[in-house]
Protein backbone atom coordinates (compact mmCIF):
# COMPACT_ATOMS: atom_id res chain seq x y z
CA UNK A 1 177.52 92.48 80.96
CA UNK A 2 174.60 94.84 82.38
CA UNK A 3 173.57 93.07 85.75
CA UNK A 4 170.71 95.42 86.03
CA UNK A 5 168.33 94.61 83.20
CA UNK A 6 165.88 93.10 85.45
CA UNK A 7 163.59 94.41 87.92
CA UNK A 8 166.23 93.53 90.73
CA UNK A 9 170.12 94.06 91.53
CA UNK A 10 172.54 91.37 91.34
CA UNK A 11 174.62 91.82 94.56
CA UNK A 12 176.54 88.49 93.38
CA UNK A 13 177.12 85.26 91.29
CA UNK A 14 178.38 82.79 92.38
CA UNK A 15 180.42 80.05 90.81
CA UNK A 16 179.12 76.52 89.10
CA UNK A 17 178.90 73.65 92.06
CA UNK A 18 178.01 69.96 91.78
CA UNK A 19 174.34 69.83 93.04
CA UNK A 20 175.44 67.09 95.22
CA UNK A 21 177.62 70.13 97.13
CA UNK A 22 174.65 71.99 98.38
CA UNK A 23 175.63 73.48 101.45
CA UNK A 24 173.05 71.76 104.11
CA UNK A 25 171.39 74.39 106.69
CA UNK A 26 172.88 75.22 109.12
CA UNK A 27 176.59 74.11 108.40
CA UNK A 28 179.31 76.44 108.49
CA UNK A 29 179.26 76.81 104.52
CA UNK A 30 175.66 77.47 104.57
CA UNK A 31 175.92 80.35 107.28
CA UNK A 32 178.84 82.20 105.89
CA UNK A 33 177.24 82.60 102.02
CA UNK A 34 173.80 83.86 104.35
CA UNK A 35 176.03 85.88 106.15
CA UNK A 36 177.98 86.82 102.80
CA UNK A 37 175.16 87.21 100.43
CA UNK A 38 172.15 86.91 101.92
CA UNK A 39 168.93 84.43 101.47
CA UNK A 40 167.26 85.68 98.80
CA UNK A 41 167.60 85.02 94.96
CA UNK A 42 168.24 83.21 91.52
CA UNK A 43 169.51 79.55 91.10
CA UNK A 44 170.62 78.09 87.85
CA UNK A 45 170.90 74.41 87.25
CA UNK A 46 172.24 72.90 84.14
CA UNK A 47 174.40 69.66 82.98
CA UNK A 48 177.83 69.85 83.55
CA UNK A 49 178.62 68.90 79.94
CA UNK A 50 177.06 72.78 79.42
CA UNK A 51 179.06 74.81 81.41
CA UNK A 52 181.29 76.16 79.57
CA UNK A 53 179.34 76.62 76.50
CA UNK A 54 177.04 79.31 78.75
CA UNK A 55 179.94 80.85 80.24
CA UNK A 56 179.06 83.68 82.47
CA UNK A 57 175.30 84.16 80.52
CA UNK A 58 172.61 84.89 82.75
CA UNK A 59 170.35 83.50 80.07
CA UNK A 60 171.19 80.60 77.63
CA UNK A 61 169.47 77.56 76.11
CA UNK A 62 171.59 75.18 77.73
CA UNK A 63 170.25 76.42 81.51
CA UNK A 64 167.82 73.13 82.52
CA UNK A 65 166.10 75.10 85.16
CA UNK A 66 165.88 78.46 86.76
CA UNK A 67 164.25 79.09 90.01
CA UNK A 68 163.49 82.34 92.99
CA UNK A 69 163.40 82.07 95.70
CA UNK A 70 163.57 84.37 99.61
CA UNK A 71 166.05 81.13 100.54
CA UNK A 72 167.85 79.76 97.56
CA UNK A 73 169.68 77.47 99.88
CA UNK A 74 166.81 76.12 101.78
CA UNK A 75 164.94 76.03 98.64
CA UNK A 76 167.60 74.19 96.28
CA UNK A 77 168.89 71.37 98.87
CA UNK A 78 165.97 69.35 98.11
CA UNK A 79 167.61 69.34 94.65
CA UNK A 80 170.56 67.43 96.48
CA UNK A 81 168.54 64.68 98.38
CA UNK A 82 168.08 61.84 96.78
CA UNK A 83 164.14 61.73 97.70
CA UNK A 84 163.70 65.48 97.08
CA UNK A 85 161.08 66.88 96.38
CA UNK A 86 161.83 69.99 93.80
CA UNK A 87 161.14 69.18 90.50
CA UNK A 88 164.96 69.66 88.92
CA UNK A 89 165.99 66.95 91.99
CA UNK A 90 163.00 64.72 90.26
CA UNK A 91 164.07 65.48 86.63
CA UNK A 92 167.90 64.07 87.67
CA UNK A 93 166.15 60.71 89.28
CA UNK A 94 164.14 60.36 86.22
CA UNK A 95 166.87 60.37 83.88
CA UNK A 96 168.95 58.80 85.68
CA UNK A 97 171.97 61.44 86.36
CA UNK A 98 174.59 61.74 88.49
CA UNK A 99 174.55 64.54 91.07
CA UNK A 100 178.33 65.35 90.48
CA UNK A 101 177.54 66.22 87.12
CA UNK A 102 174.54 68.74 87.52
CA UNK A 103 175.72 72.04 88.39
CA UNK A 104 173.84 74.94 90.22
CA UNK A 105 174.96 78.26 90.47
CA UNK A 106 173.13 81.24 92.69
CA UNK A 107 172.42 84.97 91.71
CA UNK A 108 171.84 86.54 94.93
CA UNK A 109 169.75 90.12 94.67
C-alpha cells in the first residue's frame, strides 16, 4: 500500500475502536497516543458490520465519514457524547445506532 499518495505523510494508523471508546482529554489514553502520535490528522468512521470488508483501505465505499482535523481526538469525542455535536455523532442518534457498533479509526500525519 503507498501511504504517500496524498499531499501529507502517514506517520500511523491506528486500529478500528468502538466510537463509544474515544479516549476523553486529558486521560491517560488520550495523552500517551498525543504523546505517541501526535494531534493532528485523519479519522475514519464506519459501521462495524463494514470492517472487515474495507480491510486496511484508506479509501472504500463502506467508510460513513471521513474527517481532518489539528486534534482528531478533541475533534472526534463529540462523536462519543450522546448530545454531540459533530455531525457523524448526529447521524448515529438519528438512526438510531449503537455506539459499540460504529467504529473510528485515526490516520495521524
Amino acid at each position: 500500500m503507498n501511504k504517500n499518495v496524498f499531499d501529507f505523510e502517514i506517520t500511523a494508523v491506528s486500529p478500528w475502536i468502538a466510537v463509544s471508546t474515544i479516549p476523553t482529554k486529558d486521560s491517560k489514553l488520550y495523552n500517551e497516543l498525543i504523546e505517541k502520535y501526535g494531534p493532528s490528522g485523519v479519522y475514519q468512521i464506519a459501521e462495524k458490520r463494514n470492517i472487515e470488508s474495507i480491510g486496511e483501505n484508506l479509501v472504500d465505499p463502506n467508510i460513513g465519514y471521513i474527517g481532518k482535523s489539528q486534534n482528531v481526538l478533541n475533534r472526534t469525542y463529540s462523536v462519543r457524547t450522546e448530545k454531540g455535536s459533530h455531525g457523524a455523532g448526529r447521524y448515529i442518534r438519528q438512526n438510531e445506532l449503537s455506539r459499540d457498533e460504529v467504529m473510528i479509526r485515526y490516520i495521524y500525519t
